[in-house]
Protein backbone atom coordinates (compact mmCIF):
# COMPACT_ATOMS: atom_id res chain seq x y z
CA UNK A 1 0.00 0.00 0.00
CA UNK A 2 1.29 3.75 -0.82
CA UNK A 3 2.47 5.39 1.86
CA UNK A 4 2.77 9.02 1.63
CA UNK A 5 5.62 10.71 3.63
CA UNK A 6 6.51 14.32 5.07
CA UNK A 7 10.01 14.93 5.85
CA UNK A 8 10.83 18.00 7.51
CA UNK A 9 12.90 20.51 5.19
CA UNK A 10 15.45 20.53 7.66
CA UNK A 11 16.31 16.95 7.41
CA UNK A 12 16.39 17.44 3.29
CA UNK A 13 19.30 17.19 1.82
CA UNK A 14 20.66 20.52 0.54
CA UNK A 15 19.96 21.27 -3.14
CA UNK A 16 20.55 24.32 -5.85
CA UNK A 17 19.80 27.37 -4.57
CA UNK A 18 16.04 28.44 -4.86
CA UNK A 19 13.22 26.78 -5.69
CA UNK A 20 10.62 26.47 -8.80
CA UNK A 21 7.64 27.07 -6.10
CA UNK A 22 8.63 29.86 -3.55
CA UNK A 23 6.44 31.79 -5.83
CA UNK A 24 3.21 30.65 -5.41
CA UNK A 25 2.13 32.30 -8.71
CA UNK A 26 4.40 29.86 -10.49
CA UNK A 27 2.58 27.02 -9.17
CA UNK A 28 -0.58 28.41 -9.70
CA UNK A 29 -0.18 28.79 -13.46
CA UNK A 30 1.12 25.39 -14.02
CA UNK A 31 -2.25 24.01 -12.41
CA UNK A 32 -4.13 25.99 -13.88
CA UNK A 33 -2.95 25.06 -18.11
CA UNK A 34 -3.32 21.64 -16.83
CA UNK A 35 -7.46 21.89 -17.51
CA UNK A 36 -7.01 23.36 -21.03
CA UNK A 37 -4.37 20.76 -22.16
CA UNK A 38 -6.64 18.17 -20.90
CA UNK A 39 -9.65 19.49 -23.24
CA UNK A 40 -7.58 19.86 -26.59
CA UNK A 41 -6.04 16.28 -25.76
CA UNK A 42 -9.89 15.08 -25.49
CA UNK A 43 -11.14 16.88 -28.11
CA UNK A 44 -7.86 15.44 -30.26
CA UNK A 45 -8.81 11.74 -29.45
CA UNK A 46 -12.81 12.26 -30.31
CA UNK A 47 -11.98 13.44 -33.50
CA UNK A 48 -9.41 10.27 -33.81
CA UNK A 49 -12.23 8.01 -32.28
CA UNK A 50 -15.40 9.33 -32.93
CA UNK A 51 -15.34 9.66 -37.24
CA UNK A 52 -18.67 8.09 -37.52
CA UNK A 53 -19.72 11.66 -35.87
CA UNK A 54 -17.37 13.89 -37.14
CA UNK A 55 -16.66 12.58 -40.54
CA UNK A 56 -13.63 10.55 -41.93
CA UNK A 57 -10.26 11.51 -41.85
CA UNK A 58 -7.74 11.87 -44.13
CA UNK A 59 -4.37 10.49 -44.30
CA UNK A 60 -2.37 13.74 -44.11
CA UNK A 61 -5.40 14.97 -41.20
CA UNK A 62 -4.80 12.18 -39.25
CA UNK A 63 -0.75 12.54 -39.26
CA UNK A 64 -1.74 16.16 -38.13
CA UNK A 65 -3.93 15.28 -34.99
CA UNK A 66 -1.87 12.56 -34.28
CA UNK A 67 1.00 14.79 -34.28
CA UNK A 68 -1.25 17.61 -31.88
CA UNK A 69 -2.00 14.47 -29.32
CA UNK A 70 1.43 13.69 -28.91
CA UNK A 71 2.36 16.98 -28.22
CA UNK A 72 -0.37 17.73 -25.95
CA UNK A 73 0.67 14.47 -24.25
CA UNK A 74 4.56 15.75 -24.43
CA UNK A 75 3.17 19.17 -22.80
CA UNK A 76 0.95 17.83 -19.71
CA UNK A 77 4.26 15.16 -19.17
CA UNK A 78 6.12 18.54 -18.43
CA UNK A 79 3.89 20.17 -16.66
CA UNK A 80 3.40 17.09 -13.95
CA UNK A 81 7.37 17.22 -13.81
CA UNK A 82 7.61 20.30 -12.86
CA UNK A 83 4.84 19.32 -10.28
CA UNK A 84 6.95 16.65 -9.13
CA UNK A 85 9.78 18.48 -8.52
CA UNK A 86 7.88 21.36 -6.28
CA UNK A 87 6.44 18.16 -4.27
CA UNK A 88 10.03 16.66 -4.12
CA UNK A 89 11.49 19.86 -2.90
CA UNK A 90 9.06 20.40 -0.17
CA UNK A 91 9.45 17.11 1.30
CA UNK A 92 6.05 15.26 0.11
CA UNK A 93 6.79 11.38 -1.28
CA UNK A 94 4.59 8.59 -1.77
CA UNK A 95 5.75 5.66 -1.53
CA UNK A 96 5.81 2.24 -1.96
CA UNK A 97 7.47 -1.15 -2.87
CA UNK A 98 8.51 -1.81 -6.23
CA UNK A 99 10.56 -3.71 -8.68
CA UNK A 100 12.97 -1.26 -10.18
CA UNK A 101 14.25 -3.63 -13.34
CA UNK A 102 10.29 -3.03 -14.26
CA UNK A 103 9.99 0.25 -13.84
CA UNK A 104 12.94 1.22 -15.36
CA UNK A 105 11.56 -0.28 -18.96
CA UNK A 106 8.18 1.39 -18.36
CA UNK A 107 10.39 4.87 -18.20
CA UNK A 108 12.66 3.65 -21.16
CA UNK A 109 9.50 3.03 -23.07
CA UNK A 110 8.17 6.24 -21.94
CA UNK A 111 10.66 8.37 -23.05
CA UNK A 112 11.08 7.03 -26.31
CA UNK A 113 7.61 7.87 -26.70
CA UNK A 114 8.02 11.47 -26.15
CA UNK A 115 10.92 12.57 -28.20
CA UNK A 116 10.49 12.97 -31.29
CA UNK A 117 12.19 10.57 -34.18
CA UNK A 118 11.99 7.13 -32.49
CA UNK A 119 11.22 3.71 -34.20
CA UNK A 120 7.93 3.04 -31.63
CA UNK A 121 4.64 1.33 -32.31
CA UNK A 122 1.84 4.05 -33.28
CA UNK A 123 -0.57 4.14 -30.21
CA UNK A 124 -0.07 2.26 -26.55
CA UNK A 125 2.91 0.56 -26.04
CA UNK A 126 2.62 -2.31 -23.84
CA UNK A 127 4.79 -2.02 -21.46
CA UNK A 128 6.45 -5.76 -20.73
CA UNK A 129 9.38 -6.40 -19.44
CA UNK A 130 9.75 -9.53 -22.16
CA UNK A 131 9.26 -7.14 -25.01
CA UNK A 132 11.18 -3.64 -24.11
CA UNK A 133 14.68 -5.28 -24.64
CA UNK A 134 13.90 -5.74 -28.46
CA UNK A 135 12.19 -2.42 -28.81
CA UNK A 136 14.79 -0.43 -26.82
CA UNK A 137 17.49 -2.11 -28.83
CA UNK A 138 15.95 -1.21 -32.07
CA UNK A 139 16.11 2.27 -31.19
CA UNK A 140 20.17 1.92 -30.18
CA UNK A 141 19.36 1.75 -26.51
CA UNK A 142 21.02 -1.61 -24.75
CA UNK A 143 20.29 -2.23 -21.47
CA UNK A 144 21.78 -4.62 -18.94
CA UNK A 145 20.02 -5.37 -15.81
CA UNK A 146 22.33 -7.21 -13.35
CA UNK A 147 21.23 -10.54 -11.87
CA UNK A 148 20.78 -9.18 -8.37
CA UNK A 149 18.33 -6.44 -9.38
CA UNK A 150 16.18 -8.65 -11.79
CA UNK A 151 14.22 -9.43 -8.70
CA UNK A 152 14.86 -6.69 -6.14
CA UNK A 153 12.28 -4.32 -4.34
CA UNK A 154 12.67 -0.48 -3.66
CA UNK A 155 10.37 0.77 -0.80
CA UNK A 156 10.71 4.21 -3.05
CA UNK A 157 8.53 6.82 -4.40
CA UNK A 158 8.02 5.03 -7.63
CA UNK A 159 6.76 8.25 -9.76
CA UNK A 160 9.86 10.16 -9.05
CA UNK A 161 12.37 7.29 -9.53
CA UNK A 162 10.60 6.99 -13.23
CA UNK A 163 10.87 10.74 -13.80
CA UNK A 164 14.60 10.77 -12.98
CA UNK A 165 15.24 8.04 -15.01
CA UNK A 166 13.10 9.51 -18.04
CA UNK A 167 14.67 12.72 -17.73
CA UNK A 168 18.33 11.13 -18.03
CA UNK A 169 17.40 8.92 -20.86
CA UNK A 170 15.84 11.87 -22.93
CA UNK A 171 18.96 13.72 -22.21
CA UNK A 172 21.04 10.72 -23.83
CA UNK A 173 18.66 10.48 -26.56
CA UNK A 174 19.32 14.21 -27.74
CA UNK A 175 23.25 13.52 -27.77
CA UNK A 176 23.95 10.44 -28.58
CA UNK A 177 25.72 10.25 -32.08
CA UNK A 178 24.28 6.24 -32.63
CA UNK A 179 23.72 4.70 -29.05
CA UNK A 180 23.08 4.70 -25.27
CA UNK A 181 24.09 2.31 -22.37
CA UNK A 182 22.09 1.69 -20.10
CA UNK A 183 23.46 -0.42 -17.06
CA UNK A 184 21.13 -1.27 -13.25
CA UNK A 185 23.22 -3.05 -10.15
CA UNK A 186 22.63 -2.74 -6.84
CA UNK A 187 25.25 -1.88 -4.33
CA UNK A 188 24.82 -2.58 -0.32
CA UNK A 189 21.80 -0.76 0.43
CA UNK A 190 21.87 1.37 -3.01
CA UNK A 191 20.61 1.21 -6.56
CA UNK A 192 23.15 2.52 -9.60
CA UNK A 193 21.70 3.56 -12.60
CA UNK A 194 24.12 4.18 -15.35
CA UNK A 195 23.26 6.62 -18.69
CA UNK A 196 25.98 6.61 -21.34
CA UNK A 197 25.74 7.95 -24.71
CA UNK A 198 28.46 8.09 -27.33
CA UNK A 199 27.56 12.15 -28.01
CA UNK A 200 29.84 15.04 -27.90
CA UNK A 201 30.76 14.89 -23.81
CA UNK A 202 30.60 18.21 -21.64
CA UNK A 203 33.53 20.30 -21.44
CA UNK A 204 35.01 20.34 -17.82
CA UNK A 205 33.97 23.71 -17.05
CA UNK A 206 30.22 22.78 -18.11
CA UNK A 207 29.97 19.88 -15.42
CA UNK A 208 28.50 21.19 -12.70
CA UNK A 209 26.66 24.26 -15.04
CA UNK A 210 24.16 21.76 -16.84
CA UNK A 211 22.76 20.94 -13.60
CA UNK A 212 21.47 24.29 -12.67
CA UNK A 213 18.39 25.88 -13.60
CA UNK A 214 17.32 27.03 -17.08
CA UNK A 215 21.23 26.29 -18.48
CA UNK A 216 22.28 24.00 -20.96
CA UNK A 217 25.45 22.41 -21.96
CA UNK A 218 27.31 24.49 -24.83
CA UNK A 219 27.31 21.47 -27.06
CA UNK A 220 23.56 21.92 -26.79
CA UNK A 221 23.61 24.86 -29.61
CA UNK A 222 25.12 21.84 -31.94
CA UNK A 223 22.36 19.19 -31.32
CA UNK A 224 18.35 20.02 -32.69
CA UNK A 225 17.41 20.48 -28.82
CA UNK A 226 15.43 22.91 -28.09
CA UNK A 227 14.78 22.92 -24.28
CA UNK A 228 15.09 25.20 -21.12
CA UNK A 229 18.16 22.95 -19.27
CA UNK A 230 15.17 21.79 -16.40
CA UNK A 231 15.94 18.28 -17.05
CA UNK A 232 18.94 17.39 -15.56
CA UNK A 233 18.79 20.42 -12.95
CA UNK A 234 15.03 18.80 -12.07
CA UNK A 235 16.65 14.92 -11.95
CA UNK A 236 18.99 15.88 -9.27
CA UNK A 237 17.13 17.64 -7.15
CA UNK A 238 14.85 14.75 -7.14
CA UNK A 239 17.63 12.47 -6.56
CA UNK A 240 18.79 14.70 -3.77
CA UNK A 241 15.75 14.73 -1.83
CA UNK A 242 15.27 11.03 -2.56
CA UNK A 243 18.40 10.30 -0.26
CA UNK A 244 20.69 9.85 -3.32
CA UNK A 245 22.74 11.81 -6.05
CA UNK A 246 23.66 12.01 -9.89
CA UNK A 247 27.14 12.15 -10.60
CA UNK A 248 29.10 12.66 -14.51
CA UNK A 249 31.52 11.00 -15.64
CA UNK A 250 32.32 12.73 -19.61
CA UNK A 251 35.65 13.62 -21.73
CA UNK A 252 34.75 16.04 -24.17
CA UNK A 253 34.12 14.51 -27.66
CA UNK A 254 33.92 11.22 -25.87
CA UNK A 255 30.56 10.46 -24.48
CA UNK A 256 28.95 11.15 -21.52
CA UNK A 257 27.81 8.92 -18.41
CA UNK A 258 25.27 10.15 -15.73
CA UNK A 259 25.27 7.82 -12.53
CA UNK A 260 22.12 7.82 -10.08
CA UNK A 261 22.73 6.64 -6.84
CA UNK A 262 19.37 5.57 -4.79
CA UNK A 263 18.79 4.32 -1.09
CA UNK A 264 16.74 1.10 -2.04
CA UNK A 265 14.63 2.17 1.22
CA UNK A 266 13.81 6.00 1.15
CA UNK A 267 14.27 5.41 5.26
CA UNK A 268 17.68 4.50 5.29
CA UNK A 269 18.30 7.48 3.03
CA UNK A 270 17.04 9.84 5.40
CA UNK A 271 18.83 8.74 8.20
């Protein structure tokens, strides 16, 4: 059963400097496009489902609201990140046991799903554990799962671990030249996620710069990313407060790798 905990902020661990919510207008507005982005993605699907009321479709039309529903999808995906990051900071979790080898293909899956340019299925993808190693790896993402995580539980909050994970991914996705690595092994009483991509590396003065706020990488301006740098900045403050950290490990031109570091029990991290 979900269990939802509240940590006192002095016993969070100490993140960037401000916050996205210590003005309450900031969260306001994000809750409040959440209604209209939910009525254009309705009003996108009863068009798609409904053509025996609204008339048929053609090809080129459908392509077009197709393309509108994913990108409502891509935009209320955002907006609950940013959500979750506001909750993380101000110490509110829920969680609950999990298998993390699982989850992690759900938020592989995911994120493939929501960038642009990836070989996956038109519609739901079912996501199986049995089928996500042949779809990941026809989209140049290998993953290897270590034997002594294939059948671990996290007592974690679940949501967050997948939003860390997505927003790391997505990251490697927009680099890479041809492929990402993707390794999982648990350590003592922690769980090690590893990213790697084969893209352009940071520089060693941009290490610790592409984790703050609203700042990119400068090999960003060479890639066709257009984004606002909240990823990264957003996974490790998550991490953070989660009792755990993301650490790089990059040459320039050579790649980069981003290692998260979990408590398996958010407890034990907090301690």
């Amino acid at each position: 059963m979900a269990k939802e905990s509240k940590w006192d902020s002095e016993q969070q661990p100490e993140t960037t400097t401000g916050g996205f919510f210590r003005d309450v207008e900031i969260e306001f507005l994000i809750h409040e496009l959440k209604d209209p982005i939910a009525v254009i993605e309705t009003g996108l699907r009863t068009i798609l489902e409904k053509r025996d009321k609204f008339g048929p479709l053609t090809s080129r039309q459908e392509k077009t609201v197709r393309r509108a529903l994913r990108n409502t999808h891509k935009a209320r995906q955002m907006l609950n990140g940013l959500l979750e990051i506001g909750r993380s900071e101000t110490g509110c979790f829920v969680c609950r046991r999990f298998q993390p080898a699982q989850s992690l293909c759900a938020a592989l899956i995911d994120a493939l799903e929501t960038t642009g340019g990836a070989t996956v299925v038109e519609g739901t993808v079912e996501k199986d554990d049995r089928f996500a190693p042949q779809l990941l790896e026809a989209n140049g993402i290998f993953l290897d799962i270590s034997s002594n995580v294939a059948e671990l539980e996290m007592f974690q909050d679940e949501v967050k671990f997948r939003q860390i994970i997505g927003n790391l991914v997505k990251n490697a996705i927009h680099h890479r030249k041809h492929r990402i690595d993707i390794q999982m092994y648990h350590l003592t009483d922690q769980l090690c996620v590893e990213v790697s991509d084969d893209g352009p590396g940071v520089d060693p003065s941009e290490r610790e710069r592409i984790f703050q706020r609203y700042v990119q990488g400068k090999e960003c301006s060479l890639s066709l990313r257009n984004g606002h740098g909240l990823g990264l900045a957003g996974a490790r403050i998550i991490a953070r407060c989660l009792g755990g950290e993301i650490e790089l490990e990059t040459k320039k031109d050579k790649g980069a790798t981003f290692r998260m570091r979990l408590p398996v029990s958010l407890n034990s991290g907090k301690e």
